[in-house]
Protein backbone atom coordinates (compact mmCIF):
# COMPACT_ATOMS: atom_id res chain seq x y z
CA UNK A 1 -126.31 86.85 -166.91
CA UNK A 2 -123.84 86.45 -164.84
CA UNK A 3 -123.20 90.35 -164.56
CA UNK A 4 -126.85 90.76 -163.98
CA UNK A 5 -126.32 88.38 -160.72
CA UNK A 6 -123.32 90.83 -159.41
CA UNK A 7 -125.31 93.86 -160.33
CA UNK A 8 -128.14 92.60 -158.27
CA UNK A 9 -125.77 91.69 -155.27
CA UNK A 10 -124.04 95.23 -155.76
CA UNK A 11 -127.42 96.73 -155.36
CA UNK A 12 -128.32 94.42 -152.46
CA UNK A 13 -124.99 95.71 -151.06
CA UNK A 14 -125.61 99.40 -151.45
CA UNK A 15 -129.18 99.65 -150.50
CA UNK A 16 -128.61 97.78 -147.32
CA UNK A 17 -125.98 101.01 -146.73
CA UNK A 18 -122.72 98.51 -146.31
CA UNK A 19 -124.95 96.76 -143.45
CA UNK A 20 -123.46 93.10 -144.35
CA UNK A 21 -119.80 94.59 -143.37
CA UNK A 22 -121.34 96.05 -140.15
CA UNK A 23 -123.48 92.38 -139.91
CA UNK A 24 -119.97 90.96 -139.69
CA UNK A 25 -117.95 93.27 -137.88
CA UNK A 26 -120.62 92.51 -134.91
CA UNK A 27 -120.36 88.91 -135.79
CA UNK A 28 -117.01 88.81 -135.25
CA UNK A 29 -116.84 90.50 -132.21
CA UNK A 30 -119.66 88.78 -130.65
CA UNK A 31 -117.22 85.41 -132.17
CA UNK A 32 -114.70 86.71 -130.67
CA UNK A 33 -116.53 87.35 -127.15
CA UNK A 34 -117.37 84.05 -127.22
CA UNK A 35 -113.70 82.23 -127.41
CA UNK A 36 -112.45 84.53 -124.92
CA UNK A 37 -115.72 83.48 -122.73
CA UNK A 38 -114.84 80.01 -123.81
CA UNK A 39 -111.11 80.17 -123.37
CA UNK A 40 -112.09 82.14 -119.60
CA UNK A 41 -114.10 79.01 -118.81
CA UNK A 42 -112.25 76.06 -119.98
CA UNK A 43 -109.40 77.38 -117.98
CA UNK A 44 -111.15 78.33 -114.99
CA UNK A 45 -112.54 74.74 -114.14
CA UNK A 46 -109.35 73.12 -115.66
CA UNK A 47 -107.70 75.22 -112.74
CA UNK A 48 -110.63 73.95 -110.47
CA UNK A 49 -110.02 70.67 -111.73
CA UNK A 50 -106.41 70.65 -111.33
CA UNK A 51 -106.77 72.33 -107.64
CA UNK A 52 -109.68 69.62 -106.81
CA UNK A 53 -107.28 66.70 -107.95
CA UNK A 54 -104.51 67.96 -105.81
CA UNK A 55 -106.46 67.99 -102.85
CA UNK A 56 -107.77 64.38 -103.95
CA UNK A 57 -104.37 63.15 -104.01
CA UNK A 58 -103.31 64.84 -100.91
CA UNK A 59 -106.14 63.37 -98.67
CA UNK A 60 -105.51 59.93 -100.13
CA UNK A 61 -101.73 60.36 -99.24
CA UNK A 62 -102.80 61.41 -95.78
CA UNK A 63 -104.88 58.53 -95.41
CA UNK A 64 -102.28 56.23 -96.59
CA UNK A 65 -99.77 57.64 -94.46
CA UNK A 66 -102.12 57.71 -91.62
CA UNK A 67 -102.96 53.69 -92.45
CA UNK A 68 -98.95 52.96 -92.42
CA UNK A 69 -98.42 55.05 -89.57
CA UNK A 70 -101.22 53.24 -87.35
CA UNK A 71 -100.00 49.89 -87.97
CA UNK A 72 -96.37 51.10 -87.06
CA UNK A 73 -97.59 52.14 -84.02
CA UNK A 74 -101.02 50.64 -82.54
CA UNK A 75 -98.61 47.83 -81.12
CA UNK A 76 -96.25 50.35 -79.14
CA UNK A 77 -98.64 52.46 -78.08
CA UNK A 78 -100.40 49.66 -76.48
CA UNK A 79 -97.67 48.16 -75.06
CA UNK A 80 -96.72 51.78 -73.28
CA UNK A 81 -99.98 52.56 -71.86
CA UNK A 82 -99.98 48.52 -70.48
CA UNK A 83 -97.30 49.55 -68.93
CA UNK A 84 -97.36 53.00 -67.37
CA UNK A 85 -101.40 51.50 -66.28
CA UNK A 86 -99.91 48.23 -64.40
CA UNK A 87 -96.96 50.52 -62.85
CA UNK A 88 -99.03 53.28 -61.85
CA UNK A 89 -101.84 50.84 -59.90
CA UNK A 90 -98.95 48.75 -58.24
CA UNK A 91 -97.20 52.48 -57.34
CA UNK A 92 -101.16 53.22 -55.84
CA UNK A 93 -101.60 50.40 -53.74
CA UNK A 94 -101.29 50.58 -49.87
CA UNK A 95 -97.80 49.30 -48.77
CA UNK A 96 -99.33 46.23 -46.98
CA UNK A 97 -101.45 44.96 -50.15
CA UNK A 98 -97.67 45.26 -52.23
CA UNK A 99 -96.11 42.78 -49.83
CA UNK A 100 -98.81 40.41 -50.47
CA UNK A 101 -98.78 40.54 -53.57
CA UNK A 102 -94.81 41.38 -54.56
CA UNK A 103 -92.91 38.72 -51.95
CA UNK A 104 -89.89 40.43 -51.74
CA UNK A 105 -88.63 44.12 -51.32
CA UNK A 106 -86.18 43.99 -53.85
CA UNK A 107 -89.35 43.31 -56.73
CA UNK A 108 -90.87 45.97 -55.19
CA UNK A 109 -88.34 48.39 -55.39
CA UNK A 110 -87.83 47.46 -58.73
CA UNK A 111 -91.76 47.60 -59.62
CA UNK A 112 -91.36 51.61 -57.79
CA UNK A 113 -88.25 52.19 -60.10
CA UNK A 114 -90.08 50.99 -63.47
CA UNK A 115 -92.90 53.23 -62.05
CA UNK A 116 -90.92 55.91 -61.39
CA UNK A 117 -88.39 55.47 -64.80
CA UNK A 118 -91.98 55.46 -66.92
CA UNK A 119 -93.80 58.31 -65.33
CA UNK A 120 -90.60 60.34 -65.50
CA UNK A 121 -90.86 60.19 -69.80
CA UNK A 122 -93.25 62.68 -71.14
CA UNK A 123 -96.03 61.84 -73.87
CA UNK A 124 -93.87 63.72 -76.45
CA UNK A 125 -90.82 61.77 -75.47
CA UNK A 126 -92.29 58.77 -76.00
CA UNK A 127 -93.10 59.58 -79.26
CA UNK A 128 -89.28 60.91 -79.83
CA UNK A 129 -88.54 57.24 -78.53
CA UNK A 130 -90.89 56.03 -81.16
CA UNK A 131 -89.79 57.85 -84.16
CA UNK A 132 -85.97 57.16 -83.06
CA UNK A 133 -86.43 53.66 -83.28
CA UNK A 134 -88.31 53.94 -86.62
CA UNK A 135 -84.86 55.47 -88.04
CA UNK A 136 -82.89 53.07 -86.56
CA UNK A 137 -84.67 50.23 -87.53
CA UNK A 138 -85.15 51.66 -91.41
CA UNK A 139 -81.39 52.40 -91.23
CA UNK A 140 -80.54 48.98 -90.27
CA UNK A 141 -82.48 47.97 -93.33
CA UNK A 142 -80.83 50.24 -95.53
CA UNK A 143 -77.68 49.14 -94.76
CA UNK A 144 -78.75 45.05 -94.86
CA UNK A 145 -79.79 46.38 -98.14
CA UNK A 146 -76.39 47.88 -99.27
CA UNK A 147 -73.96 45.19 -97.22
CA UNK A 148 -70.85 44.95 -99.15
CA UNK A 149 -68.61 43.44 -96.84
CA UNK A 150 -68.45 41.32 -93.79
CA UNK A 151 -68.01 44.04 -91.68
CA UNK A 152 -71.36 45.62 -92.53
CA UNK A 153 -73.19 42.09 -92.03
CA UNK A 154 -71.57 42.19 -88.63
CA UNK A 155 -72.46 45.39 -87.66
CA UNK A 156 -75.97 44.37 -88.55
CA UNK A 157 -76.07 42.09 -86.46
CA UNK A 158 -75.33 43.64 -83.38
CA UNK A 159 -77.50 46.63 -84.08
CA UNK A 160 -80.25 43.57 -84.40
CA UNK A 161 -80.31 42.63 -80.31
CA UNK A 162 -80.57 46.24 -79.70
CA UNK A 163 -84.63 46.85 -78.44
CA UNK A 164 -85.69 50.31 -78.16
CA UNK A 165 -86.29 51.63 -75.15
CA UNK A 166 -89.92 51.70 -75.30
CA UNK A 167 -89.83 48.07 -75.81
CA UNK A 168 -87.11 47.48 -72.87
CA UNK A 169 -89.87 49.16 -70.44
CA UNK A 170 -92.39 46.58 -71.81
CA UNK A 171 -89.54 43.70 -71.09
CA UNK A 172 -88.55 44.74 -67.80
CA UNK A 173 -92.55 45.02 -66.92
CA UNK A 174 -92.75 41.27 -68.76
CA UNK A 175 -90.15 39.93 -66.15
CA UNK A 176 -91.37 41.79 -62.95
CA UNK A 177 -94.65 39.89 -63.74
CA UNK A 178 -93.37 36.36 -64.36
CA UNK A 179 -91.52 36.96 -61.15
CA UNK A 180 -94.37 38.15 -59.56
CA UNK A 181 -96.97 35.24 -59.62
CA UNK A 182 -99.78 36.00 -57.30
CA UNK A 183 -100.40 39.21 -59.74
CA UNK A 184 -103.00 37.84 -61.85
CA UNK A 185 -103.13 40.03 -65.21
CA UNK A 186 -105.06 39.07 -68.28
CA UNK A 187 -102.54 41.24 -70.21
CA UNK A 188 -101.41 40.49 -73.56
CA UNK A 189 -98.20 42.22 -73.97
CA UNK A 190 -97.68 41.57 -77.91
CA UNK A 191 -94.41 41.56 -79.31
CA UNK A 192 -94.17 45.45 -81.05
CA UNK A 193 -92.81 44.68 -85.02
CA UNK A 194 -92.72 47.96 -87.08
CA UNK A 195 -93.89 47.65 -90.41
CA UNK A 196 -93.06 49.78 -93.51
């Protein structure tokens, strides 16, 4: 019986003309269409995927970095603008309104010199100013960090009194006003930390 079965599937075979090898031959290729279709797509979005989360991670780093970077300087910036605005109106105003309001000539002269000192720094200087003292002050850090000796720790802290010179214009504008009593100001110079 069991030749009877072959015999049958022999004749199957032949009467069909060899179509079962042909059957497969297409199957195969059509099989083989398919990975490569597959493999074509599954690395196509993985490189979409891989592009889309390094543009993810970028935009969150630039938002982090703009986050730190606003803190650093929202304080500064103020602080500048206070005073190149107070300068400039006190520079503006008629001579006869400054010696009512500034009693002597030598606080005016040194209001003119602030005003003239400030408006003599450009916008990208400023920010050169800025960035300097962000070095300096990270470097002092590093090296409170890394103190091995007493000379170190002493260097530290005379490097500590030093301001930078953004925040010496906001000083010297601090003490022309104290001085200066009958200039009424609802200013609130802060005092301009930078944070990491």
């Amino acid at each position: 019986m069991r030749y009877f079965v072959l015999d049958c599937c022999e004749g199957d075979l032949q009467d069909d003309g060899g179509s079962l090898w042909d059957d497969s031959v297409e199957e195969l290729d059509r099989e083989s269409d398919l990975d490569r279709e597959w493999q074509r797509r599954h690395d196509q979005f993985h490189t979409i995927g891989y592009r889309d989360g390094l543009i993810a991670g970028k935009e969150d780093s630039a938002q982090e970095g703009f986050n730190v970077g606003f803190k650093q300087s929202v304080l500064v910036g103020y602080n500048w603008g206070v005073v190149r605005g107070v300068t400039s109106v006190v520079a503006c105003l008629p001579d006869d309104l400054k010696e009512k309001l500034i009693e002597t000539q030598e606080k005016r002269n040194k209001f003119q010199g602030l005003y003239e000192s400030v408006h003599s720094i450009s916008t990208v200087d400023a920010l050169k100013f800025f960035h300097d003292d962000i070095l300096r002050k990270k470097a002092m850090e590093q090296r409170e960090l890394e103190k091995a000796s007493s000379d170190v720790a002493r260097m530290n802290k005379d490097d500590s009194s030093c301001c930078s010179k953004l925040e010496n214009y906001v000083g010297e504008l601090q003490s022309l006003l104290l001085d200066s009593p009958t200039i009424k100001s609802h200013l609130s110079v802060k005092a301009t930390p930078v944070q990491n």
